[in-house]
C-alpha atoms as a PDB file:
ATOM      1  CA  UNK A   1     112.154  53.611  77.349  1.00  0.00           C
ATOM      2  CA  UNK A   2     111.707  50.481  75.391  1.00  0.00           C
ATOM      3  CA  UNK A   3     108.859  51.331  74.521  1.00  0.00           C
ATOM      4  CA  UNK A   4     110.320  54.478  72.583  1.00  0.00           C
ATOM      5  CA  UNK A   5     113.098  52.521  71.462  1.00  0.00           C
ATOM      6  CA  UNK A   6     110.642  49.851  69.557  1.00  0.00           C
ATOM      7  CA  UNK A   7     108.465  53.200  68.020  1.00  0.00           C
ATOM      8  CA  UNK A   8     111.631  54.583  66.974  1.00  0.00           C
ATOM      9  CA  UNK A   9     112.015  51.030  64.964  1.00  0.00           C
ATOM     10  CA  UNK A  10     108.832  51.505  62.950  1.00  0.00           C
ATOM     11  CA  UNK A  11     106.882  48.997  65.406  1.00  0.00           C
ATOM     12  CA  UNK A  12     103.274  49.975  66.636  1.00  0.00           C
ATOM     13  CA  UNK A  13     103.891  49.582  70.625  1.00  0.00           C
ATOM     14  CA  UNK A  14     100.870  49.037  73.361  1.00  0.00           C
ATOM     15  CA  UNK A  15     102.194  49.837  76.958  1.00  0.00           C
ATOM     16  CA  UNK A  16     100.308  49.115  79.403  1.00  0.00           C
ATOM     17  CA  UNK A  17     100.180  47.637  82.887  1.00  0.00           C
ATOM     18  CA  UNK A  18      98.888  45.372  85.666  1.00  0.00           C
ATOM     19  CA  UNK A  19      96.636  45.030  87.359  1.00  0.00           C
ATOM     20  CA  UNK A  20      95.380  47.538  84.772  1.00  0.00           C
ATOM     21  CA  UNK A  21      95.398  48.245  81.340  1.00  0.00           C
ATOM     22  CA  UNK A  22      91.791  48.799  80.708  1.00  0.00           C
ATOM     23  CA  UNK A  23      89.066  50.670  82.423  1.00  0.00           C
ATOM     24  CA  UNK A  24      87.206  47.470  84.362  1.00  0.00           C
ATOM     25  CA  UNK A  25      90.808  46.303  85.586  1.00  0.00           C
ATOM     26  CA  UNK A  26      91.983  50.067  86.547  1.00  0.00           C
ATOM     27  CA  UNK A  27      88.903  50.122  89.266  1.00  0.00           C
ATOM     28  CA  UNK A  28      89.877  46.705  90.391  1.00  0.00           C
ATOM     29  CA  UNK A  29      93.858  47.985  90.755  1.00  0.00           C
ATOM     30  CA  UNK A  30      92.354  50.395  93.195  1.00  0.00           C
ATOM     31  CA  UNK A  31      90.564  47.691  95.222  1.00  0.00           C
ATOM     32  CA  UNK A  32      93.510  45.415  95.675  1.00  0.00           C
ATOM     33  CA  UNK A  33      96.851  47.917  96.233  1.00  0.00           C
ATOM     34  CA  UNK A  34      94.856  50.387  98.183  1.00  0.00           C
ATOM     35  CA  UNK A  35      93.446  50.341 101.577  1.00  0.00           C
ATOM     36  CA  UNK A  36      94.142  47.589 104.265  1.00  0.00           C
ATOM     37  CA  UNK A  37      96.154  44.850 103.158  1.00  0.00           C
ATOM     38  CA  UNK A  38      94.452  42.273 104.615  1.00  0.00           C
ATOM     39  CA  UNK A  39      91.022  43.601 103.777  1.00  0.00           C
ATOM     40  CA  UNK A  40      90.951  40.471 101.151  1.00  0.00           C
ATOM     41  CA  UNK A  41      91.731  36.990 102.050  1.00  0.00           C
ATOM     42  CA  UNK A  42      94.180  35.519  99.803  1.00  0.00           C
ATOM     43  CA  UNK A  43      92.048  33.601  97.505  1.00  0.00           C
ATOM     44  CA  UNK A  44      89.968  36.413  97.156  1.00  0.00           C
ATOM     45  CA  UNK A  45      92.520  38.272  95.950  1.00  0.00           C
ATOM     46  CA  UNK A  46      93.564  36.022  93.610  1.00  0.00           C
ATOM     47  CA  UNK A  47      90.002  36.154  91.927  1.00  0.00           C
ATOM     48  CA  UNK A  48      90.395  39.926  91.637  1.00  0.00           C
ATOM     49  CA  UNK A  49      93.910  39.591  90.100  1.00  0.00           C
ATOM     50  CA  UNK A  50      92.408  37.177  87.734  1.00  0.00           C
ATOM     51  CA  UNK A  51      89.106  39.551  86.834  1.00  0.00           C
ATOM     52  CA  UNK A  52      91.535  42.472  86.089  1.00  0.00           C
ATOM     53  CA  UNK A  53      94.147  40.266  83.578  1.00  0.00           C
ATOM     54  CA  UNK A  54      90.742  38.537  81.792  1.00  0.00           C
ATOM     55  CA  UNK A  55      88.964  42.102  81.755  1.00  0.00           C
ATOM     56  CA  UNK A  56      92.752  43.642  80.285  1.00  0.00           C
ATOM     57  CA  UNK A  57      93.290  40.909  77.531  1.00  0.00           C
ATOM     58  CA  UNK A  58      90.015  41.174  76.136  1.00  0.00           C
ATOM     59  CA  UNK A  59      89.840  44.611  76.024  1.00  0.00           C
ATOM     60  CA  UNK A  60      93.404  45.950  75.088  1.00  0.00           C
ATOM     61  CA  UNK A  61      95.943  43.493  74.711  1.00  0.00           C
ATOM     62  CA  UNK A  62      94.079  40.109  72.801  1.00  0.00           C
ATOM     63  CA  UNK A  63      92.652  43.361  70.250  1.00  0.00           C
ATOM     64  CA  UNK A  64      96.269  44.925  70.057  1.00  0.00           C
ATOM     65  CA  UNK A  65      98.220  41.658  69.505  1.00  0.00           C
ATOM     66  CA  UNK A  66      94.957  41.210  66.767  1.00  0.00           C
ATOM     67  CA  UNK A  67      95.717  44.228  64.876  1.00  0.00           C
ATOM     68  CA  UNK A  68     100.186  43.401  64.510  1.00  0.00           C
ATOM     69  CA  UNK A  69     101.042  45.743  67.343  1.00  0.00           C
ATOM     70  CA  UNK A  70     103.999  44.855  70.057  1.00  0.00           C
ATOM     71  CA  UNK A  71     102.451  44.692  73.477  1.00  0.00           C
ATOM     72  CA  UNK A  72     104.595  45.672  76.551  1.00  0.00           C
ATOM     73  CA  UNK A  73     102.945  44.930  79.898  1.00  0.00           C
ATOM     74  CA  UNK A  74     104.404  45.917  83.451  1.00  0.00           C
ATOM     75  CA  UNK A  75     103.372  42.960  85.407  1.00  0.00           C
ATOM     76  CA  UNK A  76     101.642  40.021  83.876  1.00  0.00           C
ATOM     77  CA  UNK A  77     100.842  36.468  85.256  1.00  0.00           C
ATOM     78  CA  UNK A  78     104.282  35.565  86.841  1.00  0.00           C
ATOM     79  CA  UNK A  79     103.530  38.809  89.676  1.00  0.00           C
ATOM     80  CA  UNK A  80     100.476  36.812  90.571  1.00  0.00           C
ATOM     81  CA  UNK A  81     102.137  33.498  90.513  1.00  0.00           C
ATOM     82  CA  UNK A  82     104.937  35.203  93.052  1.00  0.00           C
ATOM     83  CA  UNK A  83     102.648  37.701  94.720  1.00  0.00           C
ATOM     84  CA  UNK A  84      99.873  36.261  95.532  1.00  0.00           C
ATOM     85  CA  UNK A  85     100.508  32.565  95.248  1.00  0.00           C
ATOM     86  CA  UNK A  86     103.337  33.015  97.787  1.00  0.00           C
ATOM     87  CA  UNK A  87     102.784  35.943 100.248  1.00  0.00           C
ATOM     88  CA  UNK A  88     100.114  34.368 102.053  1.00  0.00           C
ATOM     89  CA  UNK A  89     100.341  30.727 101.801  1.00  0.00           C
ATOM     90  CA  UNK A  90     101.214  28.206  99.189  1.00  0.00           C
ATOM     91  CA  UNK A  91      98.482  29.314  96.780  1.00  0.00           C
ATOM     92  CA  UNK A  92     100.748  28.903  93.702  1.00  0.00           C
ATOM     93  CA  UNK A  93      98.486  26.220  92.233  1.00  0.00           C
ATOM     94  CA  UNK A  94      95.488  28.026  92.320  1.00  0.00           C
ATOM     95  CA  UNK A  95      97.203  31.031  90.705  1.00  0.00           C
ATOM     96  CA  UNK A  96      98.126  28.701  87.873  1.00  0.00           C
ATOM     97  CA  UNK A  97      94.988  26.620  87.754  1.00  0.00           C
ATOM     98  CA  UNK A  98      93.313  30.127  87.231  1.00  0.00           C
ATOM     99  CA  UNK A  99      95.465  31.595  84.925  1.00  0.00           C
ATOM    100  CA  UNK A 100      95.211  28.526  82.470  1.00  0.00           C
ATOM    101  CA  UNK A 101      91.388  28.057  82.766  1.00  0.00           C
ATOM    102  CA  UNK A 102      90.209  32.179  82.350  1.00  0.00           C
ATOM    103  CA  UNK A 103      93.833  33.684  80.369  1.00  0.00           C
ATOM    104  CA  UNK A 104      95.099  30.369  78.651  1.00  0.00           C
ATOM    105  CA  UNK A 105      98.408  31.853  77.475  1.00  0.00           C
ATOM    106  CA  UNK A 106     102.050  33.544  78.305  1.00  0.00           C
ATOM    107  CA  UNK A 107     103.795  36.144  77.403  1.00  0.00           C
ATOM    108  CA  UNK A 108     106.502  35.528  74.245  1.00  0.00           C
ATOM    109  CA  UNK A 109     108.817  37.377  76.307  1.00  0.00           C
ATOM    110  CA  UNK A 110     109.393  37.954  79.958  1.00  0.00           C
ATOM    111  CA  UNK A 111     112.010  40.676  81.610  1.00  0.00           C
ATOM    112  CA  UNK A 112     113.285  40.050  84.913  1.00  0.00           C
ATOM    113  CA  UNK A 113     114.663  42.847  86.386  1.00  0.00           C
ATOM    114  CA  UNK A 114     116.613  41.486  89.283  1.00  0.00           C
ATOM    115  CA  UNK A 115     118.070  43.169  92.142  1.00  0.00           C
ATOM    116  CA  UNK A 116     118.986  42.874  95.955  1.00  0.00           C
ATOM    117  CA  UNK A 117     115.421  43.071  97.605  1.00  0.00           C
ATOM    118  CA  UNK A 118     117.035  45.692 100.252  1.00  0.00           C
ATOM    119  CA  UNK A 119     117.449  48.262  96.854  1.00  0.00           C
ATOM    120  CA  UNK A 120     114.298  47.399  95.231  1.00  0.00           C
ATOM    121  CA  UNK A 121     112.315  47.677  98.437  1.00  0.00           C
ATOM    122  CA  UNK A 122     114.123  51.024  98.969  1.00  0.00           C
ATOM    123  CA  UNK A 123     113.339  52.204  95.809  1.00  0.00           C
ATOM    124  CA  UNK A 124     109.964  51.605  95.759  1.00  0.00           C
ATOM    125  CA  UNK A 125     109.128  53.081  99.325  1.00  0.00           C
ATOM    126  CA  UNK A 126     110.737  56.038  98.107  1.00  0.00           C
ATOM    127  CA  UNK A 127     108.617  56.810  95.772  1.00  0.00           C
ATOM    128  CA  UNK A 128     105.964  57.268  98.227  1.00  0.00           C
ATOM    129  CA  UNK A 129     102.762  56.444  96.056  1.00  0.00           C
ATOM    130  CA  UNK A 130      99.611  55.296  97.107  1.00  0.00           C
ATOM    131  CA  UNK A 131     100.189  51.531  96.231  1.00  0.00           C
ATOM    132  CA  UNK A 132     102.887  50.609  98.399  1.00  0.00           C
ATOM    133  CA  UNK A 133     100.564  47.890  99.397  1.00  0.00           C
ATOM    134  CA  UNK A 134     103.259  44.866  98.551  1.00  0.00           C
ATOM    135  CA  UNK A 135     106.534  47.266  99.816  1.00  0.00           C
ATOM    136  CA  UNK A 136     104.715  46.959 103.526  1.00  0.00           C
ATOM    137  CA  UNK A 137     105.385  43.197 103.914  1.00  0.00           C
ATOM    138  CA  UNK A 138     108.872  44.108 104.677  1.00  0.00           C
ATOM    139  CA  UNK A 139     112.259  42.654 103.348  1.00  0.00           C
ATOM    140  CA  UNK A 140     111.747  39.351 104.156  1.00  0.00           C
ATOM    141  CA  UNK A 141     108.771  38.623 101.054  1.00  0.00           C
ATOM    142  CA  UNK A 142     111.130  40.739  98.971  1.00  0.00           C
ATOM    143  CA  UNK A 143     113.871  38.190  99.365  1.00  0.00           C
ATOM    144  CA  UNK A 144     111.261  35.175  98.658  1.00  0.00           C
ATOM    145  CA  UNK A 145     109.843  36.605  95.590  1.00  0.00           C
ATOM    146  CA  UNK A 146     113.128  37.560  94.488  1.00  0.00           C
ATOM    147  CA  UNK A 147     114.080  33.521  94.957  1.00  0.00           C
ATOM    148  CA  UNK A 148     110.235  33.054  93.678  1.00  0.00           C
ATOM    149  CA  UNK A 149     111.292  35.129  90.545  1.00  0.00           C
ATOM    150  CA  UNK A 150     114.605  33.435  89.869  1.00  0.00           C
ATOM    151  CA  UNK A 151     113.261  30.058  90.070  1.00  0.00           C
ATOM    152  CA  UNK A 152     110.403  31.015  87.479  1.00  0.00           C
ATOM    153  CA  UNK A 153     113.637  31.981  85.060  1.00  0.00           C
ATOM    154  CA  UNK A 154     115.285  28.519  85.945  1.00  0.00           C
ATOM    155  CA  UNK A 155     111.485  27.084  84.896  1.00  0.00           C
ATOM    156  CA  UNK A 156     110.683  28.887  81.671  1.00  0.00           C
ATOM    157  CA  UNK A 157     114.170  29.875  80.146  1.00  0.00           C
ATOM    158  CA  UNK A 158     112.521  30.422  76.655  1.00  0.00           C
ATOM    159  CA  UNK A 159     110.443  33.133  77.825  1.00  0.00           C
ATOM    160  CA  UNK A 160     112.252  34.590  80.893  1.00  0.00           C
ATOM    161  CA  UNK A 161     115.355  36.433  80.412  1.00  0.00           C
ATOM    162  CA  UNK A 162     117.042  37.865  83.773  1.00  0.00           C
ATOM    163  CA  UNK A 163     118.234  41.278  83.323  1.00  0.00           C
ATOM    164  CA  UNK A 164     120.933  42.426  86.314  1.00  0.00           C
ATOM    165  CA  UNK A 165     119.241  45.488  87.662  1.00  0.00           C
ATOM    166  CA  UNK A 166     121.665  46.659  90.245  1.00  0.00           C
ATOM    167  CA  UNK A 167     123.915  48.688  87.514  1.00  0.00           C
ATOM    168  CA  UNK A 168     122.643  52.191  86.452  1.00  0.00           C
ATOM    169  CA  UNK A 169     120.094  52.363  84.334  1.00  0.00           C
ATOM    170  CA  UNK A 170     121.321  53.419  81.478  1.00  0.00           C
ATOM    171  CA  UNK A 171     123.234  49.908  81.284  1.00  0.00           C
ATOM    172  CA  UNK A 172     120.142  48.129  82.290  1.00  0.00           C
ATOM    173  CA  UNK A 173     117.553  50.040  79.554  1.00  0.00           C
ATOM    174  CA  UNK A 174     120.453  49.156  77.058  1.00  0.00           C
ATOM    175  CA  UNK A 175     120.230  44.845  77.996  1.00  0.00           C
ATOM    176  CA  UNK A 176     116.513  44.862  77.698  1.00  0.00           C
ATOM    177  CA  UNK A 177     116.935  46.856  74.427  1.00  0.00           C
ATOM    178  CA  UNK A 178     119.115  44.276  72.975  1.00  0.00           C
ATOM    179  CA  UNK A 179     117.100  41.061  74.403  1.00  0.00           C
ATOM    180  CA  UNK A 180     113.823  42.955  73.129  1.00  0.00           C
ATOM    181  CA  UNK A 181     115.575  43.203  69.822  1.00  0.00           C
ATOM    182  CA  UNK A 182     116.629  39.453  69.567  1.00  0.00           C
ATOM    183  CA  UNK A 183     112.756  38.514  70.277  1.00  0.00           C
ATOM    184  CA  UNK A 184     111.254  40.783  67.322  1.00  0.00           C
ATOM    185  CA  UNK A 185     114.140  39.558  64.734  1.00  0.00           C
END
């Protein structure tokens, strides 16, 4: 939807997601939310995380943000940072160490959708896709990235911006409009 919105504005909008958003990073997506969740040991999994997001800013968003376009990712660094530097261990450092030495920057602008982890996990089992890979750690790793999440917000309040998702959706489309908004003025 925001994505629309900002088109509808006269801006040239890139949407794209992670891990994804380019061919080399779509085939590692596959390896890491399909399949046996433990098939990869922690730090291995932060190396494919890392592959994908170097693979997906050379080849689609460094080149858009190049040519003037807006770039809207689903997922960037800050899943991995939660994800994978907390699921398994206190690996947080590594994600970071990682992320500075083979990406080297942020976002301008993060959205936090926040919710009660009972909802979102609900809502995300129910859609009943193939990558429910994260969704079968239970309730419990909900709650801690949610805290994970929050604190990042607390950390970076120039770039994060928390955005209540528990209303309808409507209401919730219509905050990140505005917030998007503020950031392109």
């Amino acid at each position: 939807m925001l994505a629309d919105t900002l088109r509808g504005d006269g801006h040239d909008v890139v949407l794209t997601r992670e891990p994804g958003g380019s061919p080399g990073a779509e085939e590692i997506r596959a390896l890491v939310l399909q399949g046996d969740p433990d098939r990869w040991s922690a730090e291995t999994e932060i190396l494919l995380f890392t592959a994908a997001r170097r693979d997906h800013m050379e080849r689609t968003i460094r080149p858009a943000l190049d040519a003037g376009k807006v770039v809207i990712c689903d997922r960037f660094a800050d899943s991995t940072r939660m994800y994978q530097g907390m699921s398994r261990g206190d690996l947080r450092g590594l994600v970071d160490q990682l992320h500075d030495l083979m990406i080297g920057c942020e976002p301008d602008l993060t959205l936090l959708i926040d919710m009660d982890p009972e909802t979102g996990l609900t809502r995300a089992l129910g859609r009943q896709g193939a990558e429910e890979r994260f969704e079968t750690f239970g309730a419990g790793l909900q709650a801690r990235m949610r805290d994970g999440f929050l604190a990042l917000a607390r950390d970076y309040p120039a770039r994060v911006r928390v955005i209540d998702g528990n209303r309808d959706p409507a209401a919730v489309a219509a905050d990140i409009r505005a917030v998007a908004a503020r950031a392109l003025a």
